[in-house]
N, C-alpha and C. Protein backbone atom coordinates (compact mmCIF):
# COMPACT_ATOMS: atom_id res chain seq x y z
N UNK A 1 153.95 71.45 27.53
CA UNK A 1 153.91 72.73 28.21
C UNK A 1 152.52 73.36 28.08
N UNK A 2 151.89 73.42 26.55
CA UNK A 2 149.89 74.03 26.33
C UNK A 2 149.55 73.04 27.29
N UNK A 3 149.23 71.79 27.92
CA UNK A 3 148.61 70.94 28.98
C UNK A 3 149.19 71.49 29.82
N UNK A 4 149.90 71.60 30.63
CA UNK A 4 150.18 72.16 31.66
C UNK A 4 149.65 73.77 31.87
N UNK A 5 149.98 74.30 31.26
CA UNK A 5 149.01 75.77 30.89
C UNK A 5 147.78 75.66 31.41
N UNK A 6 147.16 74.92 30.31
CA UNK A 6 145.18 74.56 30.65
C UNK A 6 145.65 73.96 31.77
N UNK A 7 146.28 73.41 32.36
CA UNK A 7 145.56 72.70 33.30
C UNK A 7 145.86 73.36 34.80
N UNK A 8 146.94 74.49 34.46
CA UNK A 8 146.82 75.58 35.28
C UNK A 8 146.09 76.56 35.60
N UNK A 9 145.34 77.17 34.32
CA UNK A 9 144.44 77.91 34.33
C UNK A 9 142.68 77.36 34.67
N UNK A 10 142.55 76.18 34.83
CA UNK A 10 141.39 75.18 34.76
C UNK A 10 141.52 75.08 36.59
N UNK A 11 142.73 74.76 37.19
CA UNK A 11 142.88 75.01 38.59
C UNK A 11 142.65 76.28 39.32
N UNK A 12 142.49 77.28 38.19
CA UNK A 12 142.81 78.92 38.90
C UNK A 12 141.58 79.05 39.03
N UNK A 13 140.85 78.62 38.04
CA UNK A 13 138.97 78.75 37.85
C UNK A 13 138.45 78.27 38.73
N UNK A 14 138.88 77.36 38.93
CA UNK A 14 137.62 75.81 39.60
C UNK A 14 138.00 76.79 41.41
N UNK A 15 139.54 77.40 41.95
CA UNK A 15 140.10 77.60 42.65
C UNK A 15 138.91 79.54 43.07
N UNK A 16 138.55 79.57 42.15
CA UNK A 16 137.86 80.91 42.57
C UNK A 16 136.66 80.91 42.24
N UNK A 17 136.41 79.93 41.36
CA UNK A 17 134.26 79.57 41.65
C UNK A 17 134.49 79.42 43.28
N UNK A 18 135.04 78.39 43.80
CA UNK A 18 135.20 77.75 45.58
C UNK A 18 135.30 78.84 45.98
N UNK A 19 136.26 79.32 45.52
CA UNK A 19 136.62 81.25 46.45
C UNK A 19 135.47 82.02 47.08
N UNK A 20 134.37 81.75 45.79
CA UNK A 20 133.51 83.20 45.12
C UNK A 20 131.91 82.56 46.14
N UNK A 21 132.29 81.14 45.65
CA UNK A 21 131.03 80.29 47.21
C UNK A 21 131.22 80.79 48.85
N UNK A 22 132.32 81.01 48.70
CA UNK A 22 132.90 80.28 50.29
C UNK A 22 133.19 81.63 50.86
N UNK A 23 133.09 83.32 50.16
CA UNK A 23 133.68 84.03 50.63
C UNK A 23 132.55 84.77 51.04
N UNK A 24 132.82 85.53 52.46
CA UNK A 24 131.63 86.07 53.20
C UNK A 24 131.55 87.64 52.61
N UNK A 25 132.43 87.89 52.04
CA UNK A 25 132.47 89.16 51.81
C UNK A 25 131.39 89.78 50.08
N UNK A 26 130.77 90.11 50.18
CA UNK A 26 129.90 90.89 48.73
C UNK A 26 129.63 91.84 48.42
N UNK A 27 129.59 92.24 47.38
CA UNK A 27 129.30 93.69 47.17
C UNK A 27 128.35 93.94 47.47
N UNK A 28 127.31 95.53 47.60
CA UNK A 28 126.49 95.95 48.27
C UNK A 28 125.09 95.96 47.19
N UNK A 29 125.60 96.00 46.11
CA UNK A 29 124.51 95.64 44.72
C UNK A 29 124.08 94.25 45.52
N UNK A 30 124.41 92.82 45.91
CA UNK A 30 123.79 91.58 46.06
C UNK A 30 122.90 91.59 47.22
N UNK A 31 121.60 91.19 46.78
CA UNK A 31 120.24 91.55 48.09
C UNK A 31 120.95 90.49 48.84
N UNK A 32 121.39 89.08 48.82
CA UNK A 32 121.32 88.25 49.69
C UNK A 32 122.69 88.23 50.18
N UNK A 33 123.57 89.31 50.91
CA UNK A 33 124.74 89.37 51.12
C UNK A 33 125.57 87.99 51.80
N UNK A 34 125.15 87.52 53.01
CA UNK A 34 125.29 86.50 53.71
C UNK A 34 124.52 85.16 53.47
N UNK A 35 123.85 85.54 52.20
CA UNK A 35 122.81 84.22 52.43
C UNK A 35 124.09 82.60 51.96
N UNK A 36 123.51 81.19 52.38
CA UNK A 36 124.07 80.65 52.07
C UNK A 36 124.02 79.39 50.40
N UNK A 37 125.34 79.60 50.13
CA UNK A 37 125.40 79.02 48.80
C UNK A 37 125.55 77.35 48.27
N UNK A 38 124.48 77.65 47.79
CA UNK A 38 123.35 76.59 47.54
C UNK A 38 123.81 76.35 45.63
N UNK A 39 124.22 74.88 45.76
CA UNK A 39 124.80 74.87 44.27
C UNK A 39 123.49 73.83 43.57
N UNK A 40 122.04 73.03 44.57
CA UNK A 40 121.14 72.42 43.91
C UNK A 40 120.06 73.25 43.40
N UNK A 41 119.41 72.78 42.99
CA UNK A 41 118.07 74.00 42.35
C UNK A 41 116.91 73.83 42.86
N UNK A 42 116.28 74.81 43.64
CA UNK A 42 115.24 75.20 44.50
C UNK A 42 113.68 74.22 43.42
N UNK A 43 113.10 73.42 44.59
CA UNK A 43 112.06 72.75 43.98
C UNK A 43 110.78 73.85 44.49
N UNK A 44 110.99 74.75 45.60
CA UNK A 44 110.09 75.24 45.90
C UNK A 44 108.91 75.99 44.89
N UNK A 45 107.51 76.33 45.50
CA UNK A 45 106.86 76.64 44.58
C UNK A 45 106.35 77.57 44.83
N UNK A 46 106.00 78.99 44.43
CA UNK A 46 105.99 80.17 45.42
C UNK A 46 104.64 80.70 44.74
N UNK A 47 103.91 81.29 45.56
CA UNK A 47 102.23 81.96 45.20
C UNK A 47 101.79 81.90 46.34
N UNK A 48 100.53 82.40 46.58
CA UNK A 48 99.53 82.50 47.38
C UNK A 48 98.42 81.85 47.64
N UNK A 49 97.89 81.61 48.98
CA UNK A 49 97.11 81.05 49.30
C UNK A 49 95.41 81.35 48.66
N UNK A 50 94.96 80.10 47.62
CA UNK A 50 93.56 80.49 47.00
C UNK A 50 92.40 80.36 47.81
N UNK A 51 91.29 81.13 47.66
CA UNK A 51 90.08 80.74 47.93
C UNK A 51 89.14 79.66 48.17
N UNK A 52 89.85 79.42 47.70
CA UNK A 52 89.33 77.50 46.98
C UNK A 52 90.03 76.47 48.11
N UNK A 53 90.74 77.13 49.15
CA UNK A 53 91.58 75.60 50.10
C UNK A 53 90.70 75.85 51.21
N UNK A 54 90.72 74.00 51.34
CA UNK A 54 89.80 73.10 52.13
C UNK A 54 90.84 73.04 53.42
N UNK A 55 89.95 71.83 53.90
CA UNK A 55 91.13 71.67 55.22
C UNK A 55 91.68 69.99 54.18
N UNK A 56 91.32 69.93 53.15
CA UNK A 56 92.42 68.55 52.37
C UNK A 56 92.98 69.06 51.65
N UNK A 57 92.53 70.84 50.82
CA UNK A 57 92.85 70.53 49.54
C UNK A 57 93.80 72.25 49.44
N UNK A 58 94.70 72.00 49.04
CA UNK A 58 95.48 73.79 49.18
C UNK A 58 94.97 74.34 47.22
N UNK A 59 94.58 75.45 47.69
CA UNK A 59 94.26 75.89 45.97
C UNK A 59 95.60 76.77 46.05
N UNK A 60 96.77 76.80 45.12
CA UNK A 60 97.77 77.34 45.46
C UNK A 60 97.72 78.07 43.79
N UNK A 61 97.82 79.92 44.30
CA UNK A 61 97.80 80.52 42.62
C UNK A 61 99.38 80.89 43.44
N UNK A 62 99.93 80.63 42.19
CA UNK A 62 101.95 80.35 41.98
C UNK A 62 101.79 81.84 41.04
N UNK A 63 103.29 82.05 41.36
CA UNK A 63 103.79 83.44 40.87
C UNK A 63 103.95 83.28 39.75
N UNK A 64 103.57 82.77 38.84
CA UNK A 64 103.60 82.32 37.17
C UNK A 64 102.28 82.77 36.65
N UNK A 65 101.36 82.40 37.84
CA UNK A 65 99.18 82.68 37.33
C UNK A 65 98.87 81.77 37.42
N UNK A 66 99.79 80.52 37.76
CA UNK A 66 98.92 78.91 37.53
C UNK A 66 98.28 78.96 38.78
N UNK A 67 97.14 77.91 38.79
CA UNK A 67 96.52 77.52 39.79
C UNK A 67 96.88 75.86 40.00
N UNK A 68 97.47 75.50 41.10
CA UNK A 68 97.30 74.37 41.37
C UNK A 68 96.42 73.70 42.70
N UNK A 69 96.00 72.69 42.38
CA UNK A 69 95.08 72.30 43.45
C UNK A 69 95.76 70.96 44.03
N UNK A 70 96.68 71.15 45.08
CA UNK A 70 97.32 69.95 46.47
C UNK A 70 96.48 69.07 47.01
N UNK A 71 96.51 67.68 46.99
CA UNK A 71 96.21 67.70 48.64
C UNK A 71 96.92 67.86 49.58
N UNK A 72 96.16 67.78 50.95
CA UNK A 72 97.05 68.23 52.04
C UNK A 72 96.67 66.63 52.92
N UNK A 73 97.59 66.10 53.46
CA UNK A 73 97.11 64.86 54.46
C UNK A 73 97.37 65.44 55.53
N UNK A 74 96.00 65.79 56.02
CA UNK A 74 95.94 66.17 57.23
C UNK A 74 95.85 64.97 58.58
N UNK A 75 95.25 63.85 58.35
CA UNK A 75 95.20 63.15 59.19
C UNK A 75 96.66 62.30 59.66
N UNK A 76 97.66 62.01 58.71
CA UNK A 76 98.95 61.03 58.84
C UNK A 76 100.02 62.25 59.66
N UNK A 77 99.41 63.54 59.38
CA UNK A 77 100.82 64.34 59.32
C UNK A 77 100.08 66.00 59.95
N UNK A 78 99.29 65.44 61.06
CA UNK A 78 98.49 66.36 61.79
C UNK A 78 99.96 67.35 62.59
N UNK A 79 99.66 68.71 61.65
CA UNK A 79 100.35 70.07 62.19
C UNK A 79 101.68 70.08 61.53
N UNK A 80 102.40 68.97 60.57
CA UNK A 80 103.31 68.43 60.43
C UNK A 80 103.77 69.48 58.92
N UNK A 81 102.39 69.23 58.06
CA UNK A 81 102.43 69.72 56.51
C UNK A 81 102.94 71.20 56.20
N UNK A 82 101.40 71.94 57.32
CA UNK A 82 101.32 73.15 57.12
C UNK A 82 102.11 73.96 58.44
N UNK A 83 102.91 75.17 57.70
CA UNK A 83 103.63 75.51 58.90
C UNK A 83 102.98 77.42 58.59
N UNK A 84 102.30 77.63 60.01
CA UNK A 84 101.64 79.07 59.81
C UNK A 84 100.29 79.30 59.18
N UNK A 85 99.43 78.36 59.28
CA UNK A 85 98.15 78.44 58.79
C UNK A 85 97.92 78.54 56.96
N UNK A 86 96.46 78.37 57.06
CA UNK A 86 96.46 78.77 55.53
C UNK A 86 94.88 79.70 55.61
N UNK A 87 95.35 81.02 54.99
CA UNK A 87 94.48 82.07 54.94
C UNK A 87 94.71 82.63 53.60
N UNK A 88 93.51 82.24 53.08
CA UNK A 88 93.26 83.28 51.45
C UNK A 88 93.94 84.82 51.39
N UNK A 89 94.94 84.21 50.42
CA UNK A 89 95.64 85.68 50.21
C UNK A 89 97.30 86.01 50.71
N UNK A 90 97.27 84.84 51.92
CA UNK A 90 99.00 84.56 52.43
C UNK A 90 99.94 84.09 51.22
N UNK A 91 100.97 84.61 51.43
CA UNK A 91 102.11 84.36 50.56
C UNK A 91 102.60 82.98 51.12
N UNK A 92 102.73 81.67 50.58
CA UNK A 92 103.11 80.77 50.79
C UNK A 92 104.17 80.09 49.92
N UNK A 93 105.31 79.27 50.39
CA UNK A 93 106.40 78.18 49.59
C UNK A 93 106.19 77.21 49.92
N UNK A 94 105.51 76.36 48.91
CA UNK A 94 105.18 74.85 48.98
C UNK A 94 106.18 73.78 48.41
N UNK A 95 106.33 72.75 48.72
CA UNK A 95 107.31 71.81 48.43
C UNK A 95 106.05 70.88 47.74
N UNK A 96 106.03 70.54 46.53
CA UNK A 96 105.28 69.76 45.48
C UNK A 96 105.53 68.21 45.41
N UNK A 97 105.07 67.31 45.52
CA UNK A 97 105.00 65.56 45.38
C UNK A 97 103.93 65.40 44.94
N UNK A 98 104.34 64.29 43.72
CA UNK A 98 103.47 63.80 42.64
C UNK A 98 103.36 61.69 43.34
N UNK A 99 102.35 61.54 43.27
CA UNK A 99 102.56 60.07 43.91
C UNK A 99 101.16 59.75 43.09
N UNK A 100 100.55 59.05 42.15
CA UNK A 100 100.14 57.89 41.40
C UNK A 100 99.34 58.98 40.56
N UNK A 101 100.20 59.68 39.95
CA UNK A 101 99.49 60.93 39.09
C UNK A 101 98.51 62.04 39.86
N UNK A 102 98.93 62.49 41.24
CA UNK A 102 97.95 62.95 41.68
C UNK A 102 99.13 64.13 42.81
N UNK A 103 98.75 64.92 42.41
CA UNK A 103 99.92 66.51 43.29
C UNK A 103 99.24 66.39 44.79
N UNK A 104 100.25 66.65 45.55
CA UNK A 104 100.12 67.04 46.92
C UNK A 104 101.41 67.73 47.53
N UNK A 105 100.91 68.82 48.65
CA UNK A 105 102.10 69.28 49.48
C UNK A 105 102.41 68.65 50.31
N UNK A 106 104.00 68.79 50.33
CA UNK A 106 104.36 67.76 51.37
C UNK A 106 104.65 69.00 52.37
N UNK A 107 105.11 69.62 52.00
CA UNK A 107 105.88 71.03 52.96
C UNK A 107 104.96 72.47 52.67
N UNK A 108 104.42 72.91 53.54
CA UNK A 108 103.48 74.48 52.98
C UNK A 108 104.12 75.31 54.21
N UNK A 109 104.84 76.32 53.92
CA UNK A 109 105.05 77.28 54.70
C UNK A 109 104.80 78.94 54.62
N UNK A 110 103.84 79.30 55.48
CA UNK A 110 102.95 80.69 55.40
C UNK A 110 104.00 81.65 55.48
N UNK A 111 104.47 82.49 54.31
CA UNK A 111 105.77 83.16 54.50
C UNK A 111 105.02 84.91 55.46
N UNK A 112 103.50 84.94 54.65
CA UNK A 112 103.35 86.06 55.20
C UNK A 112 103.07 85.78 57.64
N UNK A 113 103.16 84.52 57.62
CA UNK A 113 103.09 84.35 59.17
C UNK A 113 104.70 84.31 59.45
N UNK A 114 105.45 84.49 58.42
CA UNK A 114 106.61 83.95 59.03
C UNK A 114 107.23 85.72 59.01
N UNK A 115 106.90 86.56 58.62
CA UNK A 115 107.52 87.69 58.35
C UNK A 115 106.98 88.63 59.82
N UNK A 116 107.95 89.57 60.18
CA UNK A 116 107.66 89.77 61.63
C UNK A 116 108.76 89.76 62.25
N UNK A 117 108.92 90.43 63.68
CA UNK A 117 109.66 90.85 64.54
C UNK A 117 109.58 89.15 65.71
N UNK A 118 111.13 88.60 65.60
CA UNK A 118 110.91 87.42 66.43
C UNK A 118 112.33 87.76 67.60
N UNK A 119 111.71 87.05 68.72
CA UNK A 119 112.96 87.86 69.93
C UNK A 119 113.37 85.97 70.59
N UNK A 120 114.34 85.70 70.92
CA UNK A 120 114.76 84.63 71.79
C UNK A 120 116.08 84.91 72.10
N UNK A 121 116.41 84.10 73.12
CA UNK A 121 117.75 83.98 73.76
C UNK A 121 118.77 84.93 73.17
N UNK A 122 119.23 84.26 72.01
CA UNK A 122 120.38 84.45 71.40
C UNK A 122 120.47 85.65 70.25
N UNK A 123 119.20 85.72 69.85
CA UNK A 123 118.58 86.79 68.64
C UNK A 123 118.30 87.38 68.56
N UNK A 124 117.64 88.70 68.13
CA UNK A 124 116.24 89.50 68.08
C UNK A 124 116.49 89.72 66.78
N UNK A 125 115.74 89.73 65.81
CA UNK A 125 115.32 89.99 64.52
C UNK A 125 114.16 89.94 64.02
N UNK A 126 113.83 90.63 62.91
CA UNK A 126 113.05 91.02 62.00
C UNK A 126 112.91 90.22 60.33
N UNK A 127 112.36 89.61 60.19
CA UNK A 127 112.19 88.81 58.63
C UNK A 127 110.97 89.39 57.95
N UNK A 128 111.72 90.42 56.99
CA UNK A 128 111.23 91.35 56.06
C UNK A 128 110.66 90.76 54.82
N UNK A 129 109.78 91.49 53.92
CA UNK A 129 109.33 90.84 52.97
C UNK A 129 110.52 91.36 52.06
N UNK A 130 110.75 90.05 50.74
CA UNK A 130 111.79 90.53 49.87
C UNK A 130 113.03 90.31 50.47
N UNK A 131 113.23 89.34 51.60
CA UNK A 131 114.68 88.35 51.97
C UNK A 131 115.41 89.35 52.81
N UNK A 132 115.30 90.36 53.40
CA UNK A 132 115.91 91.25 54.74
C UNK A 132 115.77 90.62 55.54
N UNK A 133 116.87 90.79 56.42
CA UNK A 133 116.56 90.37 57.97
C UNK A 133 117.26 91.78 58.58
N UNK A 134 116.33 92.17 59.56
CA UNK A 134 116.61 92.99 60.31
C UNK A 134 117.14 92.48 61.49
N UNK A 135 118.26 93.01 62.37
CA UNK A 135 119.00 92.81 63.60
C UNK A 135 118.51 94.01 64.33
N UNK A 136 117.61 93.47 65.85
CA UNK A 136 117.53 94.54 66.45
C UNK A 136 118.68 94.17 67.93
N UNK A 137 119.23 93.46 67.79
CA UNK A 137 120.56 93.34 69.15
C UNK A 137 121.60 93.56 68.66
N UNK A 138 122.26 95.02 69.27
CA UNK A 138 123.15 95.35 68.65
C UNK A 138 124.48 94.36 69.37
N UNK A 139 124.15 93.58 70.04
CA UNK A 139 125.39 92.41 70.67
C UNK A 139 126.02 91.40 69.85
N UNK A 140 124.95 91.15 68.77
CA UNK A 140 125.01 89.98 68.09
C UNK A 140 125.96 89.98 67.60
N UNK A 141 127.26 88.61 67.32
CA UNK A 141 128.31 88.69 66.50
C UNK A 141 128.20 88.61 65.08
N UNK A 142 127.12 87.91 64.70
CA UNK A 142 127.23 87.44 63.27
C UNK A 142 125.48 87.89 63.05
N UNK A 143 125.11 89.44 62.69
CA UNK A 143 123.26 89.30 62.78
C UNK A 143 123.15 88.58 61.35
N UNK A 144 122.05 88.27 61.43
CA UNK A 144 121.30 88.01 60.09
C UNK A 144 120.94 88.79 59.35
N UNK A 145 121.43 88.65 57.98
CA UNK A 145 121.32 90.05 57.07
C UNK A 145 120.17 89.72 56.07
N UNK A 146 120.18 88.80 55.70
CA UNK A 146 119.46 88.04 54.47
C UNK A 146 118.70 86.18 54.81
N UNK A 147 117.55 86.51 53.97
CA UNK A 147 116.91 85.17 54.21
C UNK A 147 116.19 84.74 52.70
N UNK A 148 115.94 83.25 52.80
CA UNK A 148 115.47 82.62 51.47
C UNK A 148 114.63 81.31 51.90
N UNK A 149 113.51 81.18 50.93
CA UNK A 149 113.59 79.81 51.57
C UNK A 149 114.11 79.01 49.91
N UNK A 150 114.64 77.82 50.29
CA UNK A 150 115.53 76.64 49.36
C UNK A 150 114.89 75.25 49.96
N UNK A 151 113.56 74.75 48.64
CA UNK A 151 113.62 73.41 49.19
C UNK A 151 112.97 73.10 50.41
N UNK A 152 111.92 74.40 50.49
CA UNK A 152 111.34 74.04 52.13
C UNK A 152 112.17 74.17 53.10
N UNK A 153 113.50 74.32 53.27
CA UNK A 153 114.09 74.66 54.19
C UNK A 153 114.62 76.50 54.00
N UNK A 154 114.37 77.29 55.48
CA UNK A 154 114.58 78.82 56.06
C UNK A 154 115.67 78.80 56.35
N UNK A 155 116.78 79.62 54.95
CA UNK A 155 118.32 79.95 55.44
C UNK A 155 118.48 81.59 55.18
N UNK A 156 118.96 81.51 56.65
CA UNK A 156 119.38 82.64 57.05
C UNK A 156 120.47 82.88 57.23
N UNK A 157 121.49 83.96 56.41
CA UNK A 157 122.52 84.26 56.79
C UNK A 157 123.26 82.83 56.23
N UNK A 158 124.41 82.40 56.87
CA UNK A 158 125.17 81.08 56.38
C UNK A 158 124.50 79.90 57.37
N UNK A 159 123.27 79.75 57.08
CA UNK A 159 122.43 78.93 58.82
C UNK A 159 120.98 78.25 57.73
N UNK A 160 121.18 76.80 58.25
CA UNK A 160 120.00 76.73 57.16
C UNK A 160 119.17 75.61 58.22
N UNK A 161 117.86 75.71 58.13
CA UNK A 161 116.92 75.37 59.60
C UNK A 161 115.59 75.12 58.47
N UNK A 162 115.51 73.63 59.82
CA UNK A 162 113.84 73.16 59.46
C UNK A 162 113.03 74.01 60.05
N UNK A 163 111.57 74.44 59.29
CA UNK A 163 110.62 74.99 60.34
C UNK A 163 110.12 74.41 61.39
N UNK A 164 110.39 73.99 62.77
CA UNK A 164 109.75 73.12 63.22
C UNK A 164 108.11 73.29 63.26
N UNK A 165 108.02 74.69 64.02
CA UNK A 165 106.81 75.25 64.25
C UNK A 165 106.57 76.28 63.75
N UNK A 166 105.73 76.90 63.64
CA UNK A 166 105.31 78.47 63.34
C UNK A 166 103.82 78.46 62.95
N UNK A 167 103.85 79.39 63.94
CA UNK A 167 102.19 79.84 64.67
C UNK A 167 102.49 81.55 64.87
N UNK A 168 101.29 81.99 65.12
CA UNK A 168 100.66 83.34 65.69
C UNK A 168 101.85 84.03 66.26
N UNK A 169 102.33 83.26 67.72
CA UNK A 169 103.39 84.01 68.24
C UNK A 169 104.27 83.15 68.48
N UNK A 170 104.46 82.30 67.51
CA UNK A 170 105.95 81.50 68.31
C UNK A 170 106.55 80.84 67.31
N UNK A 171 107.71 80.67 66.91
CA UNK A 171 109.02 80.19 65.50
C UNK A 171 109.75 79.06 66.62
N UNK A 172 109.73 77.83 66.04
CA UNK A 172 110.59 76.92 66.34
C UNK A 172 111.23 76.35 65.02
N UNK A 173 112.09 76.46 65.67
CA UNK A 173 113.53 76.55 64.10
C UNK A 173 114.87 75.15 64.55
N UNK A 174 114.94 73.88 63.51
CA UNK A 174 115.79 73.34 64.34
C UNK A 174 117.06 73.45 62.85
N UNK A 175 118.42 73.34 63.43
CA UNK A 175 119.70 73.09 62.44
C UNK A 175 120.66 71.87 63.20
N UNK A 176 121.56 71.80 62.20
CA UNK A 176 122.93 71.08 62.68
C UNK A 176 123.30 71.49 64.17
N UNK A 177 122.91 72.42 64.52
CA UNK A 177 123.17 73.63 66.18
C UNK A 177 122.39 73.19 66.93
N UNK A 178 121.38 72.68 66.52
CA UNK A 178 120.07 72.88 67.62
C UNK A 178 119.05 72.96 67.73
N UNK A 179 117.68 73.40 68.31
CA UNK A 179 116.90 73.57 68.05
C UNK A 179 116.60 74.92 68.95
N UNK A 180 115.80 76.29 68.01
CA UNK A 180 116.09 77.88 69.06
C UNK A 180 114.49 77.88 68.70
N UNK A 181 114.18 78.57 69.84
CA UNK A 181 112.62 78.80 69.99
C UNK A 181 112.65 80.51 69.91
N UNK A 182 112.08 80.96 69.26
CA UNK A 182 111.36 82.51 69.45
C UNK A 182 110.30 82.35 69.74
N UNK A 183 109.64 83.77 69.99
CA UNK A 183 108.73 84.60 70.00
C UNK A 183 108.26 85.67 69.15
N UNK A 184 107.11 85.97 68.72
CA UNK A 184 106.89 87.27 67.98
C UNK A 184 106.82 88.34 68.80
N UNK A 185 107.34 88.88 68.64
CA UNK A 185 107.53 90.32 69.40
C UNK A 185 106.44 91.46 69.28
N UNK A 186 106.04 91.43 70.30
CA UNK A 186 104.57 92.38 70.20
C UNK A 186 104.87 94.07 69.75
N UNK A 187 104.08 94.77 69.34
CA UNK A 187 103.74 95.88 68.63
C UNK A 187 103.78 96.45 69.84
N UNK A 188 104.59 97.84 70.51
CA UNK A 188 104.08 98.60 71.86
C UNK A 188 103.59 99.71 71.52
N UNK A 189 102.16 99.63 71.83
CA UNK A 189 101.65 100.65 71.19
C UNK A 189 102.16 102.08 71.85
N UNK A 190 102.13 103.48 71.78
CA UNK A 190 102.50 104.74 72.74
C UNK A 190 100.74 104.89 73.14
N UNK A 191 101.74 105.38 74.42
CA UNK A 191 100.30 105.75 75.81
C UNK A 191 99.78 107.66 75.11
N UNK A 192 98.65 107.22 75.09
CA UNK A 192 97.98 108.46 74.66
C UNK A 192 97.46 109.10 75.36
N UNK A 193 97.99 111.05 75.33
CA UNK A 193 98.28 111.57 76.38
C UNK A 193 96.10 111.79 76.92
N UNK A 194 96.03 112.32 77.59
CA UNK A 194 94.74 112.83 78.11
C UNK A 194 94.44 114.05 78.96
């Protein structure tokens, strides 16, 4: 009858960790309300873009103070590596590979190019610094509340997408769904009277 017990109460647990993953609903204390749940551990490497990067070599100062120095293969994997430029001082998440004792990025994504007002088809939103997503279509069924990046891959909401592209004015994003193209949504400035 004690085995049967534990092994009732061991079912009730395991039965509401799954619950506590799987349920859309959170309290208003959790920044990443909708984000999706991710049970591996983030390899990403987070800091800013150094002074010191070449067009081979990323000088990456990480949110710890370290400095690490990447290469970047630009020639095998032309536009492929870096997603959003690299400008001294951008907030970047790099994906790290070690191959014959020697560090390189395989994945660099410019978070401060990625943050910004993006508009397409199906969307309009805002990707805030500090994992917000702003919804500016009030149509949307499911907006995006929250964002992270995990692993080089941008999940938003319960939606998790390769960067394809990202440039100046344009986000190409592909998932299990598809592949959705934005736009950055321009600044309108007000007409000043005279």
């Amino acid at each position: 009858m004690k085995k049967l017990t534990y092994l009732f109460v061991a079912l009730l647990v395991s039965g509401l960790l799954t619950t506590a993953c799987n349920d859309k609903k959170t309290s208003s204390s959790e920044a990443a309300a909708d984000s999706v749940c991710v049970e591996e551990q983030d390899t990403t490497v987070y800091g800013v873009c150094g002074e010191g990067t070449t067009m081979h070599n990323l000088e990456l100062v990480t949110n710890d103070g370290d400095t690490l120095n990447l290469l970047l293969d630009t020639e095998e994997s032309e536009g492929e590596t870096v997603k959003g430029g690299l400008l001294s001082g951008d907030k970047l998440a790099v994906i790290v590979t070690e191959l014959d004792g020697e560090k390189s990025a395989s994945v660099v994504l410019n978070l401060t190019t990625l943050e910004g007002k993006w508009t397409g088809l199906d969307r309009n939103f805002e990707i805030v610094d500090g994992g917000e997503v702003l919804s500016t279509m009030q149509s949307e069924a499911n907006p995006y509340t929250a964002w992270k990046i995990h692993n080089g891959r941008l999940l938003m909401g319960r939606d998790s997408f390769d960067v394809v592209t990202l440039g100046a004015d344009s986000l190409e994003l592909e998932s299990s769904k598809g592949i959705f193209v934005y736009k950055r949504q321009k600044k309108v400035m007000p007409k000043q009277k005279k």
